[in-house]
C-alpha atoms as a PDB file:
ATOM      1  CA  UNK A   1      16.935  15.230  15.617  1.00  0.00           C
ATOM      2  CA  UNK A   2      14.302  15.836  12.601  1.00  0.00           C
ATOM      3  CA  UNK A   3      10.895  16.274  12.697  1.00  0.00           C
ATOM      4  CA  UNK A   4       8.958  14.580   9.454  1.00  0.00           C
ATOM      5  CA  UNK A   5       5.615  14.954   8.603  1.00  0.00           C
ATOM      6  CA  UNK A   6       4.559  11.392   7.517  1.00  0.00           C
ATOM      7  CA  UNK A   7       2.196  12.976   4.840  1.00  0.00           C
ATOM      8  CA  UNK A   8       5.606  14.308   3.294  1.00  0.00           C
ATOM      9  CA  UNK A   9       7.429  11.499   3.722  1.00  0.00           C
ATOM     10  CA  UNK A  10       4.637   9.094   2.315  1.00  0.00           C
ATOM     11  CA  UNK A  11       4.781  11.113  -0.389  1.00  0.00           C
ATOM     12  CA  UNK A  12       8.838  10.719  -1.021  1.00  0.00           C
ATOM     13  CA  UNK A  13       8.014   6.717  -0.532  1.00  0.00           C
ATOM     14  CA  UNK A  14       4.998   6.810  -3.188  1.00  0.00           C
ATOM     15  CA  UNK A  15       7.387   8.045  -5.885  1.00  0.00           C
ATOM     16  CA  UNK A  16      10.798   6.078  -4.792  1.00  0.00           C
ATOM     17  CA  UNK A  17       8.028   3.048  -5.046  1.00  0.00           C
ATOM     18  CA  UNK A  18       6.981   4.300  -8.597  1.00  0.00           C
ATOM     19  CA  UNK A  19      10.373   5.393  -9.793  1.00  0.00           C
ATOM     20  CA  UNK A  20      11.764   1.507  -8.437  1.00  0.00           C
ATOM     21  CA  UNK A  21       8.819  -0.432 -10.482  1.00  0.00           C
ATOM     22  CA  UNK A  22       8.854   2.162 -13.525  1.00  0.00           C
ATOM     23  CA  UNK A  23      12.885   1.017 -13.872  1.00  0.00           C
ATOM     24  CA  UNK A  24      12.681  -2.410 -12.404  1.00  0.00           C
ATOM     25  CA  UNK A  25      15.289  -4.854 -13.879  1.00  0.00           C
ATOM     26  CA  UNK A  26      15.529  -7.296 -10.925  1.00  0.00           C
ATOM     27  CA  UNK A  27      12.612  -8.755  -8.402  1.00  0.00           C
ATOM     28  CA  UNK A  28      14.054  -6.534  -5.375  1.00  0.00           C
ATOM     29  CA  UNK A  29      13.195  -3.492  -7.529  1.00  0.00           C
ATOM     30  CA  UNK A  30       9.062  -4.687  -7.253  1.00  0.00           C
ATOM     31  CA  UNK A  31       9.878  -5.600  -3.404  1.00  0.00           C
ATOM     32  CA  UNK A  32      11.297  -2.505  -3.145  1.00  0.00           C
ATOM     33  CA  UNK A  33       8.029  -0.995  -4.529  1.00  0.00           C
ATOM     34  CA  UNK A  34       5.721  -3.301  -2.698  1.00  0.00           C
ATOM     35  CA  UNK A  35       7.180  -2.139   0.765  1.00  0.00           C
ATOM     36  CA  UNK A  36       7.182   1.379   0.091  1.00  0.00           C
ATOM     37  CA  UNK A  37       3.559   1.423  -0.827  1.00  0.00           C
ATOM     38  CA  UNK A  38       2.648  -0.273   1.658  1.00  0.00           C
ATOM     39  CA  UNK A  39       4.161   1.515   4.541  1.00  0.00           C
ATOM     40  CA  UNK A  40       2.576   4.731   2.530  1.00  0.00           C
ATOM     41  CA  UNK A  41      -0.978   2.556   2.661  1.00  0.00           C
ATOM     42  CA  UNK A  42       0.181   2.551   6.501  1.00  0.00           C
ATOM     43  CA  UNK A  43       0.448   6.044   6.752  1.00  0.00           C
ATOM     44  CA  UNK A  44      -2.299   7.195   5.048  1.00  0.00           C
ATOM     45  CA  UNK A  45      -4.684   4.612   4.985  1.00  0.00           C
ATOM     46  CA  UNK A  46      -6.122   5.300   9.325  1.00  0.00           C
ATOM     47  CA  UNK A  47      -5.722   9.315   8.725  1.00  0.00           C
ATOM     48  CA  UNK A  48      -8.127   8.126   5.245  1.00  0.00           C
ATOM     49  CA  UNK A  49     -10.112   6.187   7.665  1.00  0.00           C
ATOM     50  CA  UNK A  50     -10.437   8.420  10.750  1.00  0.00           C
ATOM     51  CA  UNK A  51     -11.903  11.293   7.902  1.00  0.00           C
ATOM     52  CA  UNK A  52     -14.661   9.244   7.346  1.00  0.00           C
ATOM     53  CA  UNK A  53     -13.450   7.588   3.632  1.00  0.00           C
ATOM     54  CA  UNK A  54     -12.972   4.284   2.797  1.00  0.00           C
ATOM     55  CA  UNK A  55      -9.472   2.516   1.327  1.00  0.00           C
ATOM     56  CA  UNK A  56      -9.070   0.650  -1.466  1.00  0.00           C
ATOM     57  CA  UNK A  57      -8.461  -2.362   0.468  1.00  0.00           C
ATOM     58  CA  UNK A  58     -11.511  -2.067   2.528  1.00  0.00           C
ATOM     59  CA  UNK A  59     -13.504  -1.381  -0.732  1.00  0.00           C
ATOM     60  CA  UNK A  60     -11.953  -4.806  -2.131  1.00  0.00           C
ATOM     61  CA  UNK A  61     -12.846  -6.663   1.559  1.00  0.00           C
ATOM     62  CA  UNK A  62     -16.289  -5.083   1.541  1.00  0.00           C
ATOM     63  CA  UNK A  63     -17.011  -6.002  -2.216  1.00  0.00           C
ATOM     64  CA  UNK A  64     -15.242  -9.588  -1.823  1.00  0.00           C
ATOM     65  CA  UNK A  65     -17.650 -10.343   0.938  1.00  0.00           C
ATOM     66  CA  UNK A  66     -20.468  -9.418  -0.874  1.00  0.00           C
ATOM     67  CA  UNK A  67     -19.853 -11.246  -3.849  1.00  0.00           C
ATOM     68  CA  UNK A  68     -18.942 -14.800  -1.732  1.00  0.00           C
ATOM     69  CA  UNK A  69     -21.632 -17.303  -0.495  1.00  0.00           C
ATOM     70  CA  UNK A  70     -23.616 -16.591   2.361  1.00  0.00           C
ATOM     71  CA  UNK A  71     -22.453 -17.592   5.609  1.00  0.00           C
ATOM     72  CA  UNK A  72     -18.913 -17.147   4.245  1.00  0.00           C
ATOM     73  CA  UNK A  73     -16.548 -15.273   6.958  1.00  0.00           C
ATOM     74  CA  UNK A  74     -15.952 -11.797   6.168  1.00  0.00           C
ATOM     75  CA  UNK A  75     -13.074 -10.732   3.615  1.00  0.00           C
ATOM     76  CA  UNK A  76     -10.265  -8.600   5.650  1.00  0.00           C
ATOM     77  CA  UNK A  77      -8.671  -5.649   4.351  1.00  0.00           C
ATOM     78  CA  UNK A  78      -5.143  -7.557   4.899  1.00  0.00           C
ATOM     79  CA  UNK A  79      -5.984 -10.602   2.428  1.00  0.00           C
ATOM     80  CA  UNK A  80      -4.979  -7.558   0.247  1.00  0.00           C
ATOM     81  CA  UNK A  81      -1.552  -7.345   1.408  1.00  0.00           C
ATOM     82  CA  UNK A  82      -0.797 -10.219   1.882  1.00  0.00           C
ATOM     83  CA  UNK A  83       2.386 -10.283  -0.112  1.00  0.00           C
ATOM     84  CA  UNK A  84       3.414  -7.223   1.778  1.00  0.00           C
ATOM     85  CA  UNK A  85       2.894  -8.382   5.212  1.00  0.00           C
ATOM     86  CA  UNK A  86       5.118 -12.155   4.002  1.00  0.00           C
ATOM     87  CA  UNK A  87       7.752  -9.908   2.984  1.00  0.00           C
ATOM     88  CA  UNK A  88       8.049  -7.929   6.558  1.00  0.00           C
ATOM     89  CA  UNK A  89       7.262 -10.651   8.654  1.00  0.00           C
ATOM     90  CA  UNK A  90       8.079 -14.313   8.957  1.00  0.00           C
ATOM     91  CA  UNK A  91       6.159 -16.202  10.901  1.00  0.00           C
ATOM     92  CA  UNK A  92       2.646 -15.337  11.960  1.00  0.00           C
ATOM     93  CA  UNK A  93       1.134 -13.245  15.121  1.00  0.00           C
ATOM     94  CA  UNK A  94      -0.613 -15.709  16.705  1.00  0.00           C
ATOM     95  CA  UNK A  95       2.168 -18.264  16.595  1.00  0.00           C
ATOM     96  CA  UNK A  96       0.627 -21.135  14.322  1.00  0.00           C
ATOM     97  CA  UNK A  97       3.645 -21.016  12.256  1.00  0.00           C
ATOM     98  CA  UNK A  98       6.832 -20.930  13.312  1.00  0.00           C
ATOM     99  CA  UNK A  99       9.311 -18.466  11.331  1.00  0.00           C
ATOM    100  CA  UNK A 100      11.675 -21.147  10.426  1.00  0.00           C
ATOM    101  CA  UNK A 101       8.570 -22.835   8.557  1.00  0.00           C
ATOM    102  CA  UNK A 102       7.517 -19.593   6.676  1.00  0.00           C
ATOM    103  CA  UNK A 103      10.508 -18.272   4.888  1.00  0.00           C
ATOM    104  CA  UNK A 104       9.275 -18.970   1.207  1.00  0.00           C
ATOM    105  CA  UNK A 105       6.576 -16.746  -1.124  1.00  0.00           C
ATOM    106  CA  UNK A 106       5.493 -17.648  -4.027  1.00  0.00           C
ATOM    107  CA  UNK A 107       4.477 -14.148  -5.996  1.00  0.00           C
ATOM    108  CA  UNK A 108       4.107 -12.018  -8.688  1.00  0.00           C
ATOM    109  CA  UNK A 109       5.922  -9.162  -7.685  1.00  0.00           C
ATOM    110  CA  UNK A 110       5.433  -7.297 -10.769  1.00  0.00           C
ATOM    111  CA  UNK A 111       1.603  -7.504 -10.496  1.00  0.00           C
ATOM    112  CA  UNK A 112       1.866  -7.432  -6.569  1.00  0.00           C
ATOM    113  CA  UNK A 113       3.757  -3.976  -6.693  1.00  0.00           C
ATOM    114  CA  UNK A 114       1.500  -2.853  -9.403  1.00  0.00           C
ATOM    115  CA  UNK A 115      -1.752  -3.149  -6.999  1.00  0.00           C
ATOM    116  CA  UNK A 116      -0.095  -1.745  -4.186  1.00  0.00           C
ATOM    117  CA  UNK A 117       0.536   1.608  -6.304  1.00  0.00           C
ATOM    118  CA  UNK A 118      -2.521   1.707  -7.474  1.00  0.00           C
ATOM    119  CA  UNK A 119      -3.964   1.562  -3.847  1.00  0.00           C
ATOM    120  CA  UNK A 120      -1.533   3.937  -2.379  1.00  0.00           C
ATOM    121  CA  UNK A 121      -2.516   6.078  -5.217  1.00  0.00           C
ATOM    122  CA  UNK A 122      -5.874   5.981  -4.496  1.00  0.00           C
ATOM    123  CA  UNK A 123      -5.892   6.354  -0.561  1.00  0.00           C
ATOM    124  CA  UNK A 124      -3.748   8.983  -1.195  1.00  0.00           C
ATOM    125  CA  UNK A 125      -5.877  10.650  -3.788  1.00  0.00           C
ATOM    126  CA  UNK A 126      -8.835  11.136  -1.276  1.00  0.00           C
ATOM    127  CA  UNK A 127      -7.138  12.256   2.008  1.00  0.00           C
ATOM    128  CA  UNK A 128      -7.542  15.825   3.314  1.00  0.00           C
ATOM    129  CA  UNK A 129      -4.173  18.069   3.778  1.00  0.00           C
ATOM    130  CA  UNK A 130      -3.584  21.565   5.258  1.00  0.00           C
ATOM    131  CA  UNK A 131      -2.434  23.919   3.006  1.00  0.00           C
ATOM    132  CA  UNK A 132       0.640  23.896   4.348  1.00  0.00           C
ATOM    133  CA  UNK A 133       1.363  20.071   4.312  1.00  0.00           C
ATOM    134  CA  UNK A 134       0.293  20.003   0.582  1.00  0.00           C
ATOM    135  CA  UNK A 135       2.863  23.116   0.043  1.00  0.00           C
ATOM    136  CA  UNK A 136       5.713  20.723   1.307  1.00  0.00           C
ATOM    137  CA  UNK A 137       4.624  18.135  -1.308  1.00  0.00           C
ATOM    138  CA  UNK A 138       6.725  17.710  -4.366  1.00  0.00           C
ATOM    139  CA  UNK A 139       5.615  19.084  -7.880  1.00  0.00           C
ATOM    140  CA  UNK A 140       6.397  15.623  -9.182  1.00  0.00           C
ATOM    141  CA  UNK A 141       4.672  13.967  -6.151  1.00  0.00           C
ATOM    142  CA  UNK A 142       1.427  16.032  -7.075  1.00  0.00           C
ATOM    143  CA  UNK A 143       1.766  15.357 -11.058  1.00  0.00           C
ATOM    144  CA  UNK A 144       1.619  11.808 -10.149  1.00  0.00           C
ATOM    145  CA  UNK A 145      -1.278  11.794  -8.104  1.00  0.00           C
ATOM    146  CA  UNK A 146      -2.942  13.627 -10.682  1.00  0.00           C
ATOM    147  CA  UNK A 147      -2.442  11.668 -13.442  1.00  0.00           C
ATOM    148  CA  UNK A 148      -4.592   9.192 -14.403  1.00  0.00           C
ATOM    149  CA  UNK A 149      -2.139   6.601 -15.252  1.00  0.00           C
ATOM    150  CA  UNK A 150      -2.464   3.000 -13.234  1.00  0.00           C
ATOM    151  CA  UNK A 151       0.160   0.517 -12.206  1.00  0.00           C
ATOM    152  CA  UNK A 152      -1.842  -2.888 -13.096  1.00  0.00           C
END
């Protein structure tokens, strides 16, 4: 049985995601993309969170609710993914629609994928690592996170 270290393995998922949209020729390429950034997002979004930074999506929520009429309801972090979560789930949590009733999305995977690089990018970008998790990091992992090239 292996043990992983999710940093490490976040970081093989961030560049599968960016290798699939860089050479995507068919719309499972950009799912493929979407749901390995956002099960990095996952991963390092509450480690993020429990240093004391912020996420992109929470950024986006926070700034989204500041810019809407008062009295609105506060934006959620997950109105960000929400093309993410319809791909993993059908259905919804609380069980106001059925499965069977929520098997279509309508979305623009290429622009979808895009954002959720660019997030996982960013998260990623501000977490703290030992030394020796950032030694098991690929050189091409750590070119990518230092370039300054965006997805969207």
């Amino acid at each position: 049985m292996a043990t992983l270290n999710k940093i490490a393995v976040a970081s093989e998922m961030f560049i599968e995601a960016h290798r699939r949209f860089r050479a995507a020729s068919r719309d499972i390429d950009y799912i493929a993309s979407i749901m390995m950034s956002g099960s990095v997002i996952g991963i390092v979004g509450p480690l993020l969170t429990e240093q004391g930074g912020h996420t992109s999506h929470e950024i986006l929520a926070r700034i989204s609710t500041y810019l809407d009429c008062p009295g609105s309801p506060r934006t959620k972090e997950g109105v960000f993914r929400a093309v993410y979560n319809g791909l993993k789930h059908s259905g919804d949590i609380v069980g106001t629609r059925a499965p069977s009733d929520d098997l279509l999305l309508e979305a623009d995977l290429a622009r979808e994928a895009a954002h959720m690089l660019d997030a996982a990018k960013d998260d990623f970008r501000q977490i703290e690592v030992t030394s020796e998790t950032r030694a098991a990091l690929s050189q091409e992992f750590l070119q990518l996170m230092e370039s300054d090239e965006g997805y969207a």
